[in-house]
C-alpha atoms as a PDB file:
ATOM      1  CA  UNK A   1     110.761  55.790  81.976  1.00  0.00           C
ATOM      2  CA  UNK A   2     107.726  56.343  83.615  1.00  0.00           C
ATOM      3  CA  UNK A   3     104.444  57.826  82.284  1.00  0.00           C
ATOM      4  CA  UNK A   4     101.683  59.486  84.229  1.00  0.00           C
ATOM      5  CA  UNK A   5      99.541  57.338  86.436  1.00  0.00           C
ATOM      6  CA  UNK A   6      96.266  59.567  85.231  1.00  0.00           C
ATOM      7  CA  UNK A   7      97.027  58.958  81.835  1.00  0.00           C
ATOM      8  CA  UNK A   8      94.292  55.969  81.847  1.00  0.00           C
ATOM      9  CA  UNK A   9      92.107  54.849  84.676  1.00  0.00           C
ATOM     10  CA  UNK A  10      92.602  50.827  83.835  1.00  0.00           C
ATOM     11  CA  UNK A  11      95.656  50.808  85.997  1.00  0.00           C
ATOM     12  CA  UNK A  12      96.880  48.357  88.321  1.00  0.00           C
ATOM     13  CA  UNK A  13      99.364  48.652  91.374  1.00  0.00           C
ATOM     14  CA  UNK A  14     101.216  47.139  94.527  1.00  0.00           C
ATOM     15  CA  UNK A  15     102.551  48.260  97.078  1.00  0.00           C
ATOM     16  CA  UNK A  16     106.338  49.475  97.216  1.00  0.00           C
ATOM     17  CA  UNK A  17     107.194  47.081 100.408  1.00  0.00           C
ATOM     18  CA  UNK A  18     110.935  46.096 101.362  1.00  0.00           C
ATOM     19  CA  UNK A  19     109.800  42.534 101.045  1.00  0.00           C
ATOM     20  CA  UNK A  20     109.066  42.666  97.675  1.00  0.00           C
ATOM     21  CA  UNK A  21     111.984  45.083  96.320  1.00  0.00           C
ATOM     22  CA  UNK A  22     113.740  41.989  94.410  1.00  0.00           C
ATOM     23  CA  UNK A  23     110.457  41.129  92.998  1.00  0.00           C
ATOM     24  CA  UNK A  24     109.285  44.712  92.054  1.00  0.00           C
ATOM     25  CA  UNK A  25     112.561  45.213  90.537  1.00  0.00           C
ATOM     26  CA  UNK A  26     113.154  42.488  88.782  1.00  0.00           C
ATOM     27  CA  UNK A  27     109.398  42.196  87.170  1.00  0.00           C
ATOM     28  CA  UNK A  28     108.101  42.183  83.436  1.00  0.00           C
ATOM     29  CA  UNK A  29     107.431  45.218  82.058  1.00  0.00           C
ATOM     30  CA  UNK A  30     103.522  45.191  82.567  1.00  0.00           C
ATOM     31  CA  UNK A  31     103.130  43.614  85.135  1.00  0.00           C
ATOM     32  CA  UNK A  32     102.375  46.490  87.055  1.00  0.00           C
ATOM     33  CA  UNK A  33     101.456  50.091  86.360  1.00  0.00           C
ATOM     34  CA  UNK A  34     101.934  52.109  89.367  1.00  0.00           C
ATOM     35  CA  UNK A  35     103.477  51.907  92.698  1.00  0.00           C
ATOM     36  CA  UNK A  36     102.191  52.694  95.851  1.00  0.00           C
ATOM     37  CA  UNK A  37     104.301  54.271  98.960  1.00  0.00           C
ATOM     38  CA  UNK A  38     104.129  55.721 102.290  1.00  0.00           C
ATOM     39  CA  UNK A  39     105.547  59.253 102.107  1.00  0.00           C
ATOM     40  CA  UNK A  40     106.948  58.582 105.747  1.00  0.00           C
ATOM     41  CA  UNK A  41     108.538  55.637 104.931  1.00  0.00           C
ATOM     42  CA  UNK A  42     110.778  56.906 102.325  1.00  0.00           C
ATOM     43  CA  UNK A  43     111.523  60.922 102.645  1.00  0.00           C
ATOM     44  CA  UNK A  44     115.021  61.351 103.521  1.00  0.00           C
ATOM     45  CA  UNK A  45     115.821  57.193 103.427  1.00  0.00           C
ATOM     46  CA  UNK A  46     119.296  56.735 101.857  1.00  0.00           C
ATOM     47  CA  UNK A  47     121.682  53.687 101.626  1.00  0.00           C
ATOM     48  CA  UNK A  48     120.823  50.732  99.426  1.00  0.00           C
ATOM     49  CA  UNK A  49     116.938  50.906 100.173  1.00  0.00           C
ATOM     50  CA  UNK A  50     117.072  54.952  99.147  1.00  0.00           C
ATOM     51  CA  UNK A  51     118.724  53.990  95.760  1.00  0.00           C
ATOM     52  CA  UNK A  52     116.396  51.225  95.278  1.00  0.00           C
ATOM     53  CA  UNK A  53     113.565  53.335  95.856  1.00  0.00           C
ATOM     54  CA  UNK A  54     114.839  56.062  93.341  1.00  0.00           C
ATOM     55  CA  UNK A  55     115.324  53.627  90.865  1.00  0.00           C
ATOM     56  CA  UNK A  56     111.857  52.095  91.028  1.00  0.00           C
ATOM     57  CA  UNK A  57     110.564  56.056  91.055  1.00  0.00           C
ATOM     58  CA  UNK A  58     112.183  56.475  88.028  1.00  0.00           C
ATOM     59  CA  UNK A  59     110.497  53.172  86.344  1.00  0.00           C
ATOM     60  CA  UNK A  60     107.145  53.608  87.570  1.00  0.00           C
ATOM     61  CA  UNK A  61     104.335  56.214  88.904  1.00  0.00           C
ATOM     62  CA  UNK A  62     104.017  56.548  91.889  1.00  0.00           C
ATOM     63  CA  UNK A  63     100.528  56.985  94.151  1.00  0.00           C
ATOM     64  CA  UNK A  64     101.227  57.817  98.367  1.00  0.00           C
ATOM     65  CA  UNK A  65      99.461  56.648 100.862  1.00  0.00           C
ATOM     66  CA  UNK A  66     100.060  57.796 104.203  1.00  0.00           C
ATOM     67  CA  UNK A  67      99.891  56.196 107.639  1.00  0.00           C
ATOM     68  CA  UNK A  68     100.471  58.453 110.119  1.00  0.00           C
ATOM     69  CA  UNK A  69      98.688  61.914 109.471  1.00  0.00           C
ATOM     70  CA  UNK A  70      95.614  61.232 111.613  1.00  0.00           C
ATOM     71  CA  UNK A  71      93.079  63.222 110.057  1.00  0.00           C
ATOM     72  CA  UNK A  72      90.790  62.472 112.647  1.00  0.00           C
ATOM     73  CA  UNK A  73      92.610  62.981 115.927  1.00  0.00           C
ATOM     74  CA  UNK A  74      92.359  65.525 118.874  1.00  0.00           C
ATOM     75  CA  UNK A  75      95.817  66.984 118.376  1.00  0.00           C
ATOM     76  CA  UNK A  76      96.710  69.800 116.115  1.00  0.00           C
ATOM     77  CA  UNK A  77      97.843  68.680 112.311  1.00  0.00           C
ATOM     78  CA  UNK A  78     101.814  68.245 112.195  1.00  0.00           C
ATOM     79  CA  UNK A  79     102.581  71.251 110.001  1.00  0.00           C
ATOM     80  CA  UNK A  80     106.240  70.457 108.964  1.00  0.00           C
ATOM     81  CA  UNK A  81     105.913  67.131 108.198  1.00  0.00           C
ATOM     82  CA  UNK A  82     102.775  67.794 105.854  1.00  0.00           C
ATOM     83  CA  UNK A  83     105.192  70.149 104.384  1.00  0.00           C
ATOM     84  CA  UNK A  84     107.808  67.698 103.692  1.00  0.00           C
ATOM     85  CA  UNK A  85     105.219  65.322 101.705  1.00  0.00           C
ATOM     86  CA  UNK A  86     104.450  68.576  99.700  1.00  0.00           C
ATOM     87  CA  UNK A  87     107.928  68.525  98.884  1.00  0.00           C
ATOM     88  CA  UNK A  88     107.962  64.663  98.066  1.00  0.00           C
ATOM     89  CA  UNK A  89     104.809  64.532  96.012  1.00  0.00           C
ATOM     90  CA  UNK A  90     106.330  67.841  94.173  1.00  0.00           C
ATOM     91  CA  UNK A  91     109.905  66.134  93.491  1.00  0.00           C
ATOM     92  CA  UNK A  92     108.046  62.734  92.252  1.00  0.00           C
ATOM     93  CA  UNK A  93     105.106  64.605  90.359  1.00  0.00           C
ATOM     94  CA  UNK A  94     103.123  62.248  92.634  1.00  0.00           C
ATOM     95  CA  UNK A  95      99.419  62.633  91.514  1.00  0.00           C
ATOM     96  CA  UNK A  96      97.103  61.016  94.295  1.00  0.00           C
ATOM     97  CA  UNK A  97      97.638  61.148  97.740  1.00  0.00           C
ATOM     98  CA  UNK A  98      95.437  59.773 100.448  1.00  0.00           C
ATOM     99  CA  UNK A  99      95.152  59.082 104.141  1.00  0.00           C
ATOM    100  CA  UNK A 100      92.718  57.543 106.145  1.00  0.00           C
ATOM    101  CA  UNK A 101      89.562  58.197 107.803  1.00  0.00           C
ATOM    102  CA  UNK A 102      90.403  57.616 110.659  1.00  0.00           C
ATOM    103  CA  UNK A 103      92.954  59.004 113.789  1.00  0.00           C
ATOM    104  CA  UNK A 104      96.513  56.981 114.957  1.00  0.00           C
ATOM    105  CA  UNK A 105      97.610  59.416 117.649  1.00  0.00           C
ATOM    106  CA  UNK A 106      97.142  61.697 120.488  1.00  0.00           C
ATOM    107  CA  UNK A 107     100.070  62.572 122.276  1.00  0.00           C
ATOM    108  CA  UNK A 108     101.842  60.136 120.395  1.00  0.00           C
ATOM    109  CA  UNK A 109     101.724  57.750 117.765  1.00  0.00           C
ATOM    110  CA  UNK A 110      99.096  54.764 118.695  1.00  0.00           C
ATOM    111  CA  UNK A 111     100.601  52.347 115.970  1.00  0.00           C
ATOM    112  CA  UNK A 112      96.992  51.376 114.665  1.00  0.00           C
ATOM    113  CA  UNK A 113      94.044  53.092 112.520  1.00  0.00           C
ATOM    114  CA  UNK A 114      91.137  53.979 114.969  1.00  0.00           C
ATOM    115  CA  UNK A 115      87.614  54.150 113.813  1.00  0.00           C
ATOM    116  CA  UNK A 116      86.226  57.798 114.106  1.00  0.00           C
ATOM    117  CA  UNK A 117      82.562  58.537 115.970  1.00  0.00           C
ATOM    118  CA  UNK A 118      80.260  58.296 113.421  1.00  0.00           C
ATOM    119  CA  UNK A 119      78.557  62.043 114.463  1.00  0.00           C
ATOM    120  CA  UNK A 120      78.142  65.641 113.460  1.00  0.00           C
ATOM    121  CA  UNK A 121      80.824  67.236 115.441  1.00  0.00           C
ATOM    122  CA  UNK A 122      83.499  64.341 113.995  1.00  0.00           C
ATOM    123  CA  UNK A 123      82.296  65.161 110.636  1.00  0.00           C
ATOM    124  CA  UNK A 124      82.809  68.944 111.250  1.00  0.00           C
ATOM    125  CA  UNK A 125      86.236  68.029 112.938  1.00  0.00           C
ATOM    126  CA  UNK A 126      87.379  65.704 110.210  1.00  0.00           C
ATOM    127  CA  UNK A 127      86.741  68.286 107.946  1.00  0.00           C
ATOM    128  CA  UNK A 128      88.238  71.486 109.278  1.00  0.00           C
ATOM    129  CA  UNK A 129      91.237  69.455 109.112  1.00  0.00           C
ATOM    130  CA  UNK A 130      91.553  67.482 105.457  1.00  0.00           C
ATOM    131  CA  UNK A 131      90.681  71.178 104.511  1.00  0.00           C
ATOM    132  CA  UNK A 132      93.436  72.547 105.669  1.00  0.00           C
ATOM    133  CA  UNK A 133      95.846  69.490 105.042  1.00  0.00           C
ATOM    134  CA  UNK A 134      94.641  70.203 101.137  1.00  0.00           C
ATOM    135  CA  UNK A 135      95.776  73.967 101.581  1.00  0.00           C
ATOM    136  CA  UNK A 136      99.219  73.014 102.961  1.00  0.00           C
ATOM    137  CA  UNK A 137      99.387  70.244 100.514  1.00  0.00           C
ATOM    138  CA  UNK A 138      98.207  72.396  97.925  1.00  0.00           C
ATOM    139  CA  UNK A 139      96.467  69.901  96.204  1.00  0.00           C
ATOM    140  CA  UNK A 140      93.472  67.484  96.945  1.00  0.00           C
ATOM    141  CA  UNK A 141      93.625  65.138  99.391  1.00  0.00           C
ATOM    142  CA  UNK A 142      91.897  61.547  99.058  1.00  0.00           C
ATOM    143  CA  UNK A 143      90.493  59.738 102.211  1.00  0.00           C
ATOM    144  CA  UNK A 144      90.037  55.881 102.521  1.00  0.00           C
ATOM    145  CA  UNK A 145      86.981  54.328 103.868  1.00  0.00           C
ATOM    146  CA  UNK A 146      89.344  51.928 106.931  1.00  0.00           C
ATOM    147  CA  UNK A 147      87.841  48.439 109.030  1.00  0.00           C
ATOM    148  CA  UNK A 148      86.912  49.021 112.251  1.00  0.00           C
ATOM    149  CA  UNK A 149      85.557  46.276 114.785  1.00  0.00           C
ATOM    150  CA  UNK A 150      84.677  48.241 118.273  1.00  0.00           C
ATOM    151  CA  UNK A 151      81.892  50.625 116.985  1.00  0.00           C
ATOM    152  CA  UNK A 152      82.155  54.312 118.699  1.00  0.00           C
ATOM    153  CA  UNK A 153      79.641  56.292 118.901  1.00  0.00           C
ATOM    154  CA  UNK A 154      76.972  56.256 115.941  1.00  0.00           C
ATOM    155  CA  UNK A 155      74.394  59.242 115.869  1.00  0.00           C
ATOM    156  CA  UNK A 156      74.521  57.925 112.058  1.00  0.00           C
ATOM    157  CA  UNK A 157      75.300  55.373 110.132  1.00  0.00           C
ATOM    158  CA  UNK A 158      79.319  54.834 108.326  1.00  0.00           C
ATOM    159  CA  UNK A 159      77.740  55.807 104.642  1.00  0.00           C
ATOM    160  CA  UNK A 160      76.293  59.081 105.793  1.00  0.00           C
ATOM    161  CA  UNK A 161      79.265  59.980 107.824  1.00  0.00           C
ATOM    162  CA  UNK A 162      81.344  59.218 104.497  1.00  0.00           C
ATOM    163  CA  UNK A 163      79.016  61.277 102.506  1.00  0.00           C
ATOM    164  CA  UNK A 164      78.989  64.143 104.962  1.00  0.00           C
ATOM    165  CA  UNK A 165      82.657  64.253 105.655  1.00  0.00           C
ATOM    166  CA  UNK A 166      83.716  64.271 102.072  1.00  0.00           C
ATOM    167  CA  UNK A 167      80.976  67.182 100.746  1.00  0.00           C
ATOM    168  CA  UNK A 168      82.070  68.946 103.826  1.00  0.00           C
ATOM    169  CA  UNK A 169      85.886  68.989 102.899  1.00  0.00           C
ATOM    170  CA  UNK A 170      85.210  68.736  99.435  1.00  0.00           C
ATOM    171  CA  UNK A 171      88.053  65.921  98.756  1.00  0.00           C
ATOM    172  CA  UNK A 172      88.186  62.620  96.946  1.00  0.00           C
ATOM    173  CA  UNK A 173      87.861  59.149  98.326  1.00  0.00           C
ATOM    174  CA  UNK A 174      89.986  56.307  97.962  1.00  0.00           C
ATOM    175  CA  UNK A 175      87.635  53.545  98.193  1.00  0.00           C
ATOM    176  CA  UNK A 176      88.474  50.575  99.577  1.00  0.00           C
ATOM    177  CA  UNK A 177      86.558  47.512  98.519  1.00  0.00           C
ATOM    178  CA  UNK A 178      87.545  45.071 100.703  1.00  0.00           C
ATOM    179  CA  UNK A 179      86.985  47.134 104.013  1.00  0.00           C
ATOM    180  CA  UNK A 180      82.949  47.650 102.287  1.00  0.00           C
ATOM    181  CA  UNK A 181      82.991  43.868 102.353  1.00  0.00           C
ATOM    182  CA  UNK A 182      84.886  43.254 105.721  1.00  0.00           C
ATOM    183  CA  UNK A 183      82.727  46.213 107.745  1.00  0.00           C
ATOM    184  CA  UNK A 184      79.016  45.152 106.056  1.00  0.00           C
ATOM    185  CA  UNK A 185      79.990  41.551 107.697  1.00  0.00           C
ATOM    186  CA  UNK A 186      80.911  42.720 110.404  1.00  0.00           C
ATOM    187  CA  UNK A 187      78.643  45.457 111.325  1.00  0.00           C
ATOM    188  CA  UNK A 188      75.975  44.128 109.976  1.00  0.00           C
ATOM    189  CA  UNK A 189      74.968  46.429 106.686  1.00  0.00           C
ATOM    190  CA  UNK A 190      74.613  45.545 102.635  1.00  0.00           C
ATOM    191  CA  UNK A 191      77.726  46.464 100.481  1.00  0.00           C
ATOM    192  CA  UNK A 192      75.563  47.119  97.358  1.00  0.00           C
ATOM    193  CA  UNK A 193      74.162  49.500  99.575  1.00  0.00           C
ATOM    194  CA  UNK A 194      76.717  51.454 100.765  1.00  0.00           C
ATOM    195  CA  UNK A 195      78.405  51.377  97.138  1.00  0.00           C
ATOM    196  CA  UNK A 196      75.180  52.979  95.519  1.00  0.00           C
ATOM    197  CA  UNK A 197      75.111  55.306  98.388  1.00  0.00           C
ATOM    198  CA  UNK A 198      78.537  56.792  97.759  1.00  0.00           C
ATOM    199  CA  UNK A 199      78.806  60.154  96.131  1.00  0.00           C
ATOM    200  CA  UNK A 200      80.367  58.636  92.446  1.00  0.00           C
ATOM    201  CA  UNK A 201      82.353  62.129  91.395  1.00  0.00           C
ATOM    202  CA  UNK A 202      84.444  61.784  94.572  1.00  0.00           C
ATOM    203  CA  UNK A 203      85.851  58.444  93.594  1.00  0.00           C
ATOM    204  CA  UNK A 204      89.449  58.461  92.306  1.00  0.00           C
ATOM    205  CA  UNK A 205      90.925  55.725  93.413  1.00  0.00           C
ATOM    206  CA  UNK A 206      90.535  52.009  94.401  1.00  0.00           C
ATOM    207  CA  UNK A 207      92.172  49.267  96.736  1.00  0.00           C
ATOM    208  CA  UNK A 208      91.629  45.598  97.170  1.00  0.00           C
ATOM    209  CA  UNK A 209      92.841  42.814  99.429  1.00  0.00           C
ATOM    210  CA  UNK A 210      92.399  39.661 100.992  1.00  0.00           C
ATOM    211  CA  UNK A 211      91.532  39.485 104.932  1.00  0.00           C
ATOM    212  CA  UNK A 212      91.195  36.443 107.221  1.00  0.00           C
ATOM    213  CA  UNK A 213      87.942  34.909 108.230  1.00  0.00           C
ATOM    214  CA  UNK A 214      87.641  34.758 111.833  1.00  0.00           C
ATOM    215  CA  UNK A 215      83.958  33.373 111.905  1.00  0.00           C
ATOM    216  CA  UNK A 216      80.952  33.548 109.992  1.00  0.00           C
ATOM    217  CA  UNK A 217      80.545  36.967 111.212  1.00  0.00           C
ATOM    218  CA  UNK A 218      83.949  38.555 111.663  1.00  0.00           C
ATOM    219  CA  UNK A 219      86.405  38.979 109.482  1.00  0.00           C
ATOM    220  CA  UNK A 220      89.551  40.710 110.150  1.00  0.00           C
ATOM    221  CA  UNK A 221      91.218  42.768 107.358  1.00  0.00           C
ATOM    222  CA  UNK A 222      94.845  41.824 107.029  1.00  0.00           C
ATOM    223  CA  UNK A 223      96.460  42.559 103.892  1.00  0.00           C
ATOM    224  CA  UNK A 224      98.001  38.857 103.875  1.00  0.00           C
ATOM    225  CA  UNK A 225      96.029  37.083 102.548  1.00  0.00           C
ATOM    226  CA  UNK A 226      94.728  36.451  98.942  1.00  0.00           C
ATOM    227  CA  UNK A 227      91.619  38.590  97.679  1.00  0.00           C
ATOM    228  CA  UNK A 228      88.480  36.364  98.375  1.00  0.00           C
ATOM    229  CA  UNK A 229      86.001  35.935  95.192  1.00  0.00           C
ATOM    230  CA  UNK A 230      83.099  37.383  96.851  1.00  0.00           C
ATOM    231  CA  UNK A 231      85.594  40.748  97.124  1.00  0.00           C
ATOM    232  CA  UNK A 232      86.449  40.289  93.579  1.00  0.00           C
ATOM    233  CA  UNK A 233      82.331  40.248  92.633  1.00  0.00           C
ATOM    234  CA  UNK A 234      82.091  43.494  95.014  1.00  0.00           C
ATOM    235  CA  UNK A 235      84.888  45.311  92.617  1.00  0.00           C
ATOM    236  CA  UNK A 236      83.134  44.372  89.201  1.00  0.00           C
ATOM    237  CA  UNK A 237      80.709  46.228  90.985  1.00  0.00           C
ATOM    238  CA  UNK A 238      82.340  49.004  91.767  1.00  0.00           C
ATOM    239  CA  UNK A 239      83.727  49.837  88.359  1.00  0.00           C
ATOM    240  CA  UNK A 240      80.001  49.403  87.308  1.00  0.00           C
ATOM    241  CA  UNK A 241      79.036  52.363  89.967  1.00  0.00           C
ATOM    242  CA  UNK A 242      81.874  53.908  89.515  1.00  0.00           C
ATOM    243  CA  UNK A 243      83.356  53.619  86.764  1.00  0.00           C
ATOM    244  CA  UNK A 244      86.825  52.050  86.002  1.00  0.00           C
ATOM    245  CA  UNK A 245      89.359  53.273  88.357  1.00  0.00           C
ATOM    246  CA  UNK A 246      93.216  53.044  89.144  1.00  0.00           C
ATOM    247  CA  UNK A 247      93.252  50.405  91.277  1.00  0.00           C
ATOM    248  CA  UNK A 248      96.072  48.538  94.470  1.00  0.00           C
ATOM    249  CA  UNK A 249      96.370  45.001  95.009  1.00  0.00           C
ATOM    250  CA  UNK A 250      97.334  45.423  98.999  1.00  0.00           C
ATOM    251  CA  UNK A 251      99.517  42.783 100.380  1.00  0.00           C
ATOM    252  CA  UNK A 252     101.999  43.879 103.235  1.00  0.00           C
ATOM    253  CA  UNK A 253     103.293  40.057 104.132  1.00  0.00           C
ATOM    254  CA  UNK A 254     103.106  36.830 104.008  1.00  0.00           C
ATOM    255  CA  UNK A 255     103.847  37.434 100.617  1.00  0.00           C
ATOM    256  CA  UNK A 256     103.435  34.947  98.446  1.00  0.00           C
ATOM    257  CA  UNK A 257     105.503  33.879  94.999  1.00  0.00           C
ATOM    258  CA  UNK A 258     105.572  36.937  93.078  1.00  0.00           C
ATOM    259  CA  UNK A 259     103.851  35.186  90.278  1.00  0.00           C
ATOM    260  CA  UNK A 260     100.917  34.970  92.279  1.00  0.00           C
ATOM    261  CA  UNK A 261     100.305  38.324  93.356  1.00  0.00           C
ATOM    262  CA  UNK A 262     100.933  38.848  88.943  1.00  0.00           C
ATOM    263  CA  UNK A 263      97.890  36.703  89.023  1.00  0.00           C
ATOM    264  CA  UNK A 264      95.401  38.366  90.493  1.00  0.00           C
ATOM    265  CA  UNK A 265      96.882  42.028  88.992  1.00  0.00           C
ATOM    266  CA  UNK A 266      95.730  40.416  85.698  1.00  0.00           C
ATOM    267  CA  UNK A 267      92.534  39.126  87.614  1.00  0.00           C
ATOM    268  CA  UNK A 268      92.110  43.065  88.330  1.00  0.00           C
ATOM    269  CA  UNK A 269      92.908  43.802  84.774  1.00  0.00           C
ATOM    270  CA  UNK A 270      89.843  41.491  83.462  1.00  0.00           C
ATOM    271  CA  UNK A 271      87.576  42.731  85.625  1.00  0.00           C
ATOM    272  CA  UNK A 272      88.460  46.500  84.590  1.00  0.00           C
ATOM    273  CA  UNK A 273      88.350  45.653  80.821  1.00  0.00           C
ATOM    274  CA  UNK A 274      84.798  44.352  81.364  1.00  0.00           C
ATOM    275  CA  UNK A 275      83.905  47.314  83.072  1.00  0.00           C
ATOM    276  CA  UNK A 276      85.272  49.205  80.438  1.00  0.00           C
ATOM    277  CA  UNK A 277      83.196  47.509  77.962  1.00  0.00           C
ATOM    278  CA  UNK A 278      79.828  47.601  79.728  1.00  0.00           C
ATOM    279  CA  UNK A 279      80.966  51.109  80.396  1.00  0.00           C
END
């Protein structure tokens, strides 16, 4: 039976994906805490993945983490399906859920996470709309810091436009450590920096994951991939900053044995004991 997934903060998850349901279901107890889903990916599935699904829900917490709200894009929220993840995070007593900072569609879906203009009037749109995604939610939301390569327009830089879009909207942040480390290659900034810049109370929430090195100055975040060590340093700092928080191992193919993505969950674990400790 499950237990809640804010009952400590020194908890580790994965991702619910259909290439790992063997491996989820057929795990130790402990090694994993929580799962993570995609609300769209799963309300109203039946057949053999629905009762899977079900019976992992009833085993473990569960976190969501959506992929196709676009908080940040030019056409108006959709209403009814917001209202059908109220409905899912109700039924599952679903504690976090968080989206992206970022937009996927315009007149229809685009299939990819865009970067948002870093600028006043995004910040104010951005916003208006996570504020009223919270009231039809009815709950806070949590957004994620994403990668982006093709820089739009910057009037400031990606901290500030963090900072300013969640004290705006008042909501949480699901920080993403890897994307710190893949953006401050690839854009040029410090990743101390923009972790000591971040507003600590609005952290609830953590992911990490591995991303392919394209060059000495680009890397591309890919979820398949193992977590590199100098990712691993930035999250020992993180739970120094910001204290120890639940925390994803993202992986969404090229999985590899299950044992291995065990292996760095308990790497995860180590580093948020120590943090813990110096805590």
């Amino acid at each position: 039976m499950q237990t809640p997934l804010t009952s400590t903060k020194t908890t580790v998850g994965l991702g619910l994906r259909r290439g790992l349901m063997k491996d989820l279901q057929a795990a130790p107890v402990g090694a994993f805490d929580f799962l993570e889903v995609a609300p769209e990916n799963w309300i109203g599935i039946g057949g053999v993945h629905g009762a899977a699904f079900r019976a992992l829900a009833e085993c473990y917490p569960l976190a969501c983490h959506g992929l196709s709200l676009s908080l940040g894009g030019p056409a108006p929220l959709d209403v009814g399906f917001l209202q059908e993840v109220r409905v899912f995070l109700d039924h599952y007593k679903v504690p976090l859920y968080s989206e992206h900072l970022s937009y996927c569609s315009d007149d229809g879906h685009l299939y990819d996470l865009l970067p948002l203009p870093f600028t006043e009037e995004a910040v104010h749109h951005v916003a208006a709309r996570i504020r009223q995604a919270q009231d039809i939610l009815g709950r806070r939301l949590a957004v994620e810091n994403v990668s982006y390569y093709a820089a739009a327009q910057q009037d400031m830089d990606e901290l500030t436009f963090t900072n300013a879009v969640l004290r705006e909207a008042d909501c949480d942040l699901l920080l993403d450590v890897n994307n710190v480390y893949v953006n401050s290659i690839n854009h040029g900034f410090d990743p101390q920096t923009f972790l000591s810049g971040i507003d600590a109370g609005r952290v609830v929430a953590m992911h990490v994951a591995g991303y392919f090195d394209e060059s000495d100055t680009l890397k591309i975040d890919t979820h398949g991939a193992s977590v590199k060590p100098v990712v691993w340093s930035l999250l020992a700092e993180a739970y120094v900053r910001f204290g120890v928080q639940p925390t994803l191992l993202e992986r969404d193919f090229n999985f590899p044995e299950f044992s291995d993505l065990v292996s760095e969950l308990q790497t995860i674990r180590r580093l948020q004991n120590k943090g813990v400790s110096r805590g």
